[in-house]
PDB file of N, CA and C in Angstrom:
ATOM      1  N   UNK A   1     116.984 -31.641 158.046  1.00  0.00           N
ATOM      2  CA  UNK A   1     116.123 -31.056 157.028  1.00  0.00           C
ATOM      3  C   UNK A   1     116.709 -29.769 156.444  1.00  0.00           C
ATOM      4  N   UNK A   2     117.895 -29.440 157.218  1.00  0.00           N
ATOM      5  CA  UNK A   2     118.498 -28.360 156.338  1.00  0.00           C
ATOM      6  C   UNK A   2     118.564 -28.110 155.091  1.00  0.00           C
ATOM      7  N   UNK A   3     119.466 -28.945 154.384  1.00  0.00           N
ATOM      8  CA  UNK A   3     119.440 -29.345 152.999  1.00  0.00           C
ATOM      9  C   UNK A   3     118.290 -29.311 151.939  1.00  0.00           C
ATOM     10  N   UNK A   4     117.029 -29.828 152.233  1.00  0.00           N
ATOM     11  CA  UNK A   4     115.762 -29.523 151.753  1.00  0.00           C
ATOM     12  C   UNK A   4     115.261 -28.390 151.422  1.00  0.00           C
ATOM     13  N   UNK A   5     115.750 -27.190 152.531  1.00  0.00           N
ATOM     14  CA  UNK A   5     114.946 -26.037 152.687  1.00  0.00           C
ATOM     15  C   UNK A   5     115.763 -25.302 151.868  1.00  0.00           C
ATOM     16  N   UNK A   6     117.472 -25.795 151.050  1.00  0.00           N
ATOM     17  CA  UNK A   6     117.780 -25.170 150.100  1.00  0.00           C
ATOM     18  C   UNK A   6     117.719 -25.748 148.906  1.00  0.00           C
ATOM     19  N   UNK A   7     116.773 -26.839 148.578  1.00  0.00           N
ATOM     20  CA  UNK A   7     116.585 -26.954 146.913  1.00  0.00           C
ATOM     21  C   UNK A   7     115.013 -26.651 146.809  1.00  0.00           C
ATOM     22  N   UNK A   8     114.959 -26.170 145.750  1.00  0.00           N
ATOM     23  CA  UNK A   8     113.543 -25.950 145.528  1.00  0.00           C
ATOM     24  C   UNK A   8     112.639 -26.599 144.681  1.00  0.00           C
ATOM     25  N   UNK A   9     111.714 -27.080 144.763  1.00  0.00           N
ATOM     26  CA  UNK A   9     111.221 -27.769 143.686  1.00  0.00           C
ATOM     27  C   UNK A   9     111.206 -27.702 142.436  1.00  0.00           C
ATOM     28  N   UNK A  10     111.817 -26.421 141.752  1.00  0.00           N
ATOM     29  CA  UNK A  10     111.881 -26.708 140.489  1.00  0.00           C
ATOM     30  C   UNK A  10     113.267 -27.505 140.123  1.00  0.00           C
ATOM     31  N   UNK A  11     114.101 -27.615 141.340  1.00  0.00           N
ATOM     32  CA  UNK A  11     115.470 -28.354 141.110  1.00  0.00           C
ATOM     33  C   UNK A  11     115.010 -30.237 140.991  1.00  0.00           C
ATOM     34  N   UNK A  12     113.958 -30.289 141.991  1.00  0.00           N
ATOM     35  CA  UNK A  12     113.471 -31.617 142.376  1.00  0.00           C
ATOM     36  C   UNK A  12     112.637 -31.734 140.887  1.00  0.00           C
ATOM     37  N   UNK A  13     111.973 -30.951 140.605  1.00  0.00           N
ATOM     38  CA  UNK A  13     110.970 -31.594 139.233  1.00  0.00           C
ATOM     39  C   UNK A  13     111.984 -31.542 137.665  1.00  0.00           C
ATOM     40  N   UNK A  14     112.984 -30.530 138.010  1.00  0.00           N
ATOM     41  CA  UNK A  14     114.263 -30.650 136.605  1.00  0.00           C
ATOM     42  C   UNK A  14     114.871 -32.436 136.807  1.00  0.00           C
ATOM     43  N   UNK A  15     115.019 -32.944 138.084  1.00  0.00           N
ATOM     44  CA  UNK A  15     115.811 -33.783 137.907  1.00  0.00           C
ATOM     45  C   UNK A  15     115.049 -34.994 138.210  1.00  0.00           C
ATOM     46  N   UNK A  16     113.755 -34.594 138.215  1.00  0.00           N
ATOM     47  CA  UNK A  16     112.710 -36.043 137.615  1.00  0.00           C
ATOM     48  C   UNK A  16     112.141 -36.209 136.708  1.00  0.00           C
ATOM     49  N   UNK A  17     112.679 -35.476 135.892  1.00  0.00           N
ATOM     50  CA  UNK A  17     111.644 -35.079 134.601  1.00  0.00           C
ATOM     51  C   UNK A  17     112.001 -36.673 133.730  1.00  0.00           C
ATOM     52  N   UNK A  18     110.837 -36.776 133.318  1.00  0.00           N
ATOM     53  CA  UNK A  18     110.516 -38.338 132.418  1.00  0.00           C
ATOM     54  C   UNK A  18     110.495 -39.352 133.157  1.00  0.00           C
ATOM     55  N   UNK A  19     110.470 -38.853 134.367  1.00  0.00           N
ATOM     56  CA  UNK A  19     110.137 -40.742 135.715  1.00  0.00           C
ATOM     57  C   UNK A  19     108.507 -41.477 135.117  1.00  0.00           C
ATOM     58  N   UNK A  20     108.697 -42.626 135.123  1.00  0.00           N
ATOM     59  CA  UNK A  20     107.380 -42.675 134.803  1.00  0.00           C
ATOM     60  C   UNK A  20     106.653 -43.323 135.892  1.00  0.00           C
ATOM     61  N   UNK A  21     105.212 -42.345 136.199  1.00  0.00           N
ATOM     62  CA  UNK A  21     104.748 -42.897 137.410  1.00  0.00           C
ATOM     63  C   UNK A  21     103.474 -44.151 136.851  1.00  0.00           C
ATOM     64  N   UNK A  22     103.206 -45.055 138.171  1.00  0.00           N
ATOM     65  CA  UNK A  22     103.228 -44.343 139.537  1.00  0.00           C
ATOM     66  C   UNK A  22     105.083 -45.318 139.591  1.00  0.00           C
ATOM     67  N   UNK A  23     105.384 -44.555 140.852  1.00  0.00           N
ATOM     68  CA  UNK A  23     106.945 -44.864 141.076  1.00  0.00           C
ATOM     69  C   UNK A  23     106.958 -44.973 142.939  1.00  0.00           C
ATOM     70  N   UNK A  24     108.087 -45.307 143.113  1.00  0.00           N
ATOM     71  CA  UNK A  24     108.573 -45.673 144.243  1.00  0.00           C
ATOM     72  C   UNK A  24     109.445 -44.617 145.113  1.00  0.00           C
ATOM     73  N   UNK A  25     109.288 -44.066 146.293  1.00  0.00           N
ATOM     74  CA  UNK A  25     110.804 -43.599 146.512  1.00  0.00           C
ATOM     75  C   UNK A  25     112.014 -44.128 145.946  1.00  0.00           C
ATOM     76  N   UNK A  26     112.711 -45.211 146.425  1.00  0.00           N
ATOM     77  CA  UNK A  26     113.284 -45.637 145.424  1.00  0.00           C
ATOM     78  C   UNK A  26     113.326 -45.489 144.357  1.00  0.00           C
ATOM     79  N   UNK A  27     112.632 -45.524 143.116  1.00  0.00           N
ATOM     80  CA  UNK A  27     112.673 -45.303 141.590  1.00  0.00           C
ATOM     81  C   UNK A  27     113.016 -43.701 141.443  1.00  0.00           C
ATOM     82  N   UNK A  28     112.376 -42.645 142.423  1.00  0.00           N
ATOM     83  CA  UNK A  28     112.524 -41.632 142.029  1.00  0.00           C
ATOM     84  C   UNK A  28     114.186 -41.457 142.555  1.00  0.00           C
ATOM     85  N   UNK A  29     114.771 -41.555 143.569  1.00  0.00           N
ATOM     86  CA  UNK A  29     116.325 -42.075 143.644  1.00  0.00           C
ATOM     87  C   UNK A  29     117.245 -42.223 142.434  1.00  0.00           C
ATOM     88  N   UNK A  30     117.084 -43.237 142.163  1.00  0.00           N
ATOM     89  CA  UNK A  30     117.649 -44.041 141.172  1.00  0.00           C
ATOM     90  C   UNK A  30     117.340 -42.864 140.067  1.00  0.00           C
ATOM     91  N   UNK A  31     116.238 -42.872 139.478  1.00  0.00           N
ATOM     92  CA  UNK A  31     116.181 -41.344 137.957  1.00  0.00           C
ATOM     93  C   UNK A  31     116.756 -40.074 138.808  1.00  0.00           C
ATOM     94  N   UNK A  32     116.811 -39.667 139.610  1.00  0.00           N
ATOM     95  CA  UNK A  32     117.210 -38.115 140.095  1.00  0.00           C
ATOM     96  C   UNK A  32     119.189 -38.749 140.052  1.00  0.00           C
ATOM     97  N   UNK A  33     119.399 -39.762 140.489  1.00  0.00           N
ATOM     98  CA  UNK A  33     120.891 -40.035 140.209  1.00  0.00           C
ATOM     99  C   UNK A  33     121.530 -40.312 138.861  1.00  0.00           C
ATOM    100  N   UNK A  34     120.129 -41.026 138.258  1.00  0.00           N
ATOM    101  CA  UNK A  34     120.903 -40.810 136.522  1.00  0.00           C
ATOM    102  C   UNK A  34     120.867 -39.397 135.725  1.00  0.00           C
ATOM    103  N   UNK A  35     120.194 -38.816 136.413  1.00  0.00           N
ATOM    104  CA  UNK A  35     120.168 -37.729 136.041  1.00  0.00           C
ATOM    105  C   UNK A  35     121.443 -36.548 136.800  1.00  0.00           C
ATOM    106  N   UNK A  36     122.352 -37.513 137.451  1.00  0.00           N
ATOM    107  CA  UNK A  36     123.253 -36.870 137.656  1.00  0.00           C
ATOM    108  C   UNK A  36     122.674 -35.009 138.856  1.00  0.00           C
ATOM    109  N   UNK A  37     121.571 -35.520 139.568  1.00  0.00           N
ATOM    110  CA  UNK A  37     121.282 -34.777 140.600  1.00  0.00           C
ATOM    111  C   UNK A  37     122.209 -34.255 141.544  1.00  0.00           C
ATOM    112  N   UNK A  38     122.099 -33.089 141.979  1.00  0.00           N
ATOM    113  CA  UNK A  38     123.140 -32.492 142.771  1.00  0.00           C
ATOM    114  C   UNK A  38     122.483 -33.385 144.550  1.00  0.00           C
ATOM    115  N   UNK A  39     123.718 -33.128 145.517  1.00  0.00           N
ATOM    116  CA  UNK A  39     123.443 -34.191 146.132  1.00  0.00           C
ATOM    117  C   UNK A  39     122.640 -33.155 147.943  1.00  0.00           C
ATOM    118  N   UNK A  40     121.863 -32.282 147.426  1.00  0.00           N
ATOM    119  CA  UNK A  40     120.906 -31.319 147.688  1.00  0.00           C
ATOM    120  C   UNK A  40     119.421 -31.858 147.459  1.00  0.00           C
ATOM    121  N   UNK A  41     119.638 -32.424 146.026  1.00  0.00           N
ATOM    122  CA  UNK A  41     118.407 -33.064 145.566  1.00  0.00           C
ATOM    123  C   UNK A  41     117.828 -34.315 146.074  1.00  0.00           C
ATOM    124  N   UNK A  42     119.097 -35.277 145.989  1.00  0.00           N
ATOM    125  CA  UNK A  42     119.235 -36.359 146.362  1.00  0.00           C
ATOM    126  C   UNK A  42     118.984 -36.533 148.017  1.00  0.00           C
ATOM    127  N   UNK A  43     119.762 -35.424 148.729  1.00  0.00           N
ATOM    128  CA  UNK A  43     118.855 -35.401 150.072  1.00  0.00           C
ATOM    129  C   UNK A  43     117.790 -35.352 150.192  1.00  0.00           C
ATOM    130  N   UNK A  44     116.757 -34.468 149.646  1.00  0.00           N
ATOM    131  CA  UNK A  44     115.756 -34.391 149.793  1.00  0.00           C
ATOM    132  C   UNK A  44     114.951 -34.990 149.285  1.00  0.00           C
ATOM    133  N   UNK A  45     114.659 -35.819 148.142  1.00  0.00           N
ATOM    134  CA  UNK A  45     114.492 -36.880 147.834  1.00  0.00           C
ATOM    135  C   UNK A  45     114.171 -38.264 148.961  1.00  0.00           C
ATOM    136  N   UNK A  46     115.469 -38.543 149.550  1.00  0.00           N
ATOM    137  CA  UNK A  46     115.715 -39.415 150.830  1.00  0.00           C
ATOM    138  C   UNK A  46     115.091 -39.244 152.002  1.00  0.00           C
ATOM    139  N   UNK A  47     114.584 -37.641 152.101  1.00  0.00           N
ATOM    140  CA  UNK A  47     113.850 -37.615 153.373  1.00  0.00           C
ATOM    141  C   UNK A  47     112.321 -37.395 153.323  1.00  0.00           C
ATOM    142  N   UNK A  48     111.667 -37.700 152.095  1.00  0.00           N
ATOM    143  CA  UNK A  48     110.880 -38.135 151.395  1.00  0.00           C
ATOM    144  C   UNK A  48     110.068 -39.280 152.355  1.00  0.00           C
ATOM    145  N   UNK A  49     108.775 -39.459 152.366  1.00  0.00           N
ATOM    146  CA  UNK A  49     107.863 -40.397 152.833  1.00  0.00           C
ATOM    147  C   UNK A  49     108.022 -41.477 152.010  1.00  0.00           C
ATOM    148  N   UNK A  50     108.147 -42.731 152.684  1.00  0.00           N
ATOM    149  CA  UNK A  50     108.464 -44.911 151.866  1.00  0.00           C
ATOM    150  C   UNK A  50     107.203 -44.968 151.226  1.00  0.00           C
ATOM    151  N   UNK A  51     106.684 -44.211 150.099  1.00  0.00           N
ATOM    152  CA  UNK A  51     105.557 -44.525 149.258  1.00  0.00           C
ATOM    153  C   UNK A  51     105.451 -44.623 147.742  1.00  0.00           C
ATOM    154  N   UNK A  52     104.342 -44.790 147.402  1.00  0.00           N
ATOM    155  CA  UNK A  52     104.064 -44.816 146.135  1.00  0.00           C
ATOM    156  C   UNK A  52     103.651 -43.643 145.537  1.00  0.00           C
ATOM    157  N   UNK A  53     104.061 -43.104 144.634  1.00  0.00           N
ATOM    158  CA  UNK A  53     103.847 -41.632 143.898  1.00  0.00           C
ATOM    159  C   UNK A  53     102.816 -41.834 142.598  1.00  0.00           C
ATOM    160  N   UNK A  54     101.849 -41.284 142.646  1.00  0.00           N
ATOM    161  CA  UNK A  54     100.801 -41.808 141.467  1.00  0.00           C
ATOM    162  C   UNK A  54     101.466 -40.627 140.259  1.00  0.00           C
ATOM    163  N   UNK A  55     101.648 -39.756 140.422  1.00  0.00           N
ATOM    164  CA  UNK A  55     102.206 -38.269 139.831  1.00  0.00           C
ATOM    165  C   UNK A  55     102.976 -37.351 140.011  1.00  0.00           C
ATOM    166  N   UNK A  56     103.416 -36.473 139.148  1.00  0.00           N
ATOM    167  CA  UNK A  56     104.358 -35.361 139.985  1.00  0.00           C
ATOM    168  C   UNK A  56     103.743 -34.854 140.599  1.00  0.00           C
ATOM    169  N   UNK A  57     102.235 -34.287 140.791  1.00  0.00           N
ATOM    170  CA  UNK A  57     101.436 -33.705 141.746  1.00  0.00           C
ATOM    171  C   UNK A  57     102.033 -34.238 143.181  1.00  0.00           C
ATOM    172  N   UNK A  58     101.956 -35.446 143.329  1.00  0.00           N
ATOM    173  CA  UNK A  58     102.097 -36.227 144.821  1.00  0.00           C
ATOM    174  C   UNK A  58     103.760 -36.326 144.937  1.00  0.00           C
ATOM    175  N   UNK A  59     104.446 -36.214 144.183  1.00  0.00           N
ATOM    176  CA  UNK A  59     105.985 -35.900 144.672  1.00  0.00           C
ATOM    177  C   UNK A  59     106.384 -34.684 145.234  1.00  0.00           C
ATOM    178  N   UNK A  60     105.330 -33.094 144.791  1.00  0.00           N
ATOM    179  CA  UNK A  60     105.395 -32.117 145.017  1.00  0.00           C
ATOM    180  C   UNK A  60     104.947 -32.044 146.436  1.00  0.00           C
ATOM    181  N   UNK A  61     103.832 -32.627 146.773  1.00  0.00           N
ATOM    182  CA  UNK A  61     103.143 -32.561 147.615  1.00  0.00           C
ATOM    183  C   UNK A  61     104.542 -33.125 149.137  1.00  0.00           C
ATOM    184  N   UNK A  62     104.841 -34.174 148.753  1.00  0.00           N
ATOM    185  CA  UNK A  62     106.135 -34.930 148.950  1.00  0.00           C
ATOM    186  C   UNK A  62     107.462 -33.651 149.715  1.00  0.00           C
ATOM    187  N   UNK A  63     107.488 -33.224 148.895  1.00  0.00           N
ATOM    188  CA  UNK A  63     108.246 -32.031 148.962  1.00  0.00           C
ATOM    189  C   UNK A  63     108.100 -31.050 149.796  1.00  0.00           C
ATOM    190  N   UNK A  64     107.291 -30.864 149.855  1.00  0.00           N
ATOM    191  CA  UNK A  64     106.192 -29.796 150.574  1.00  0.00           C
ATOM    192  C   UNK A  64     106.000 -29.538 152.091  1.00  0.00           C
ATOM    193  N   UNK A  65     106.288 -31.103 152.151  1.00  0.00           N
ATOM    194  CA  UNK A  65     106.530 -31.844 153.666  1.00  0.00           C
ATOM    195  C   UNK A  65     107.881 -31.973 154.405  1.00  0.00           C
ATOM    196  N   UNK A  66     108.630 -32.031 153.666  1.00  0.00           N
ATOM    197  CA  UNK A  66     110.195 -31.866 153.755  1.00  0.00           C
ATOM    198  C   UNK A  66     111.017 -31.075 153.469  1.00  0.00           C
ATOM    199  N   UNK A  67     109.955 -29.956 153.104  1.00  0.00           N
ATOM    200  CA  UNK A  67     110.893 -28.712 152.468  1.00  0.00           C
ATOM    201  C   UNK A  67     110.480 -27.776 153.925  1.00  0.00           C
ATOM    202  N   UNK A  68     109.983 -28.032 154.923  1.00  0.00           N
ATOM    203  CA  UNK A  68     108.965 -26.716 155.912  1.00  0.00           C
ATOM    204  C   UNK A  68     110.125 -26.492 156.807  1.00  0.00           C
TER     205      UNK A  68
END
């Protein structure tokens, strides 16, 4: 969880910006890599809960959990 505790969510919400929910772990993957995400992001992303995201609210929340 190292890695997590150095990106911050505004790095995680720059490099999801236009995902359209609701989305997948996976889906959010896949847009944070076309978006050419640093691979900080992309960790944390991955250590992310196997769910369904209704909003960025619940990706933050997401975050939140993996960022502690």
């Amino acid at each position: 969880m190292q890695e997590a505790t150095k990106t911050s969510a505004f790095a995680v919400e720059k490099f999801l910006k236009g995902i359209d929910f609701p989305c997948t772990k996976n889906d959010l993957l896949d847009h944070a890599k076309k978006q050419n995400a640093p691979d900080s992001v992309i960790k944390t992303i991955q250590n992310m809960p196997d769910e369904e995201f209704s909003s960025a609210n619940d990706v933050m929340k997401a975050f939140g959990k993996v960022s502690k």
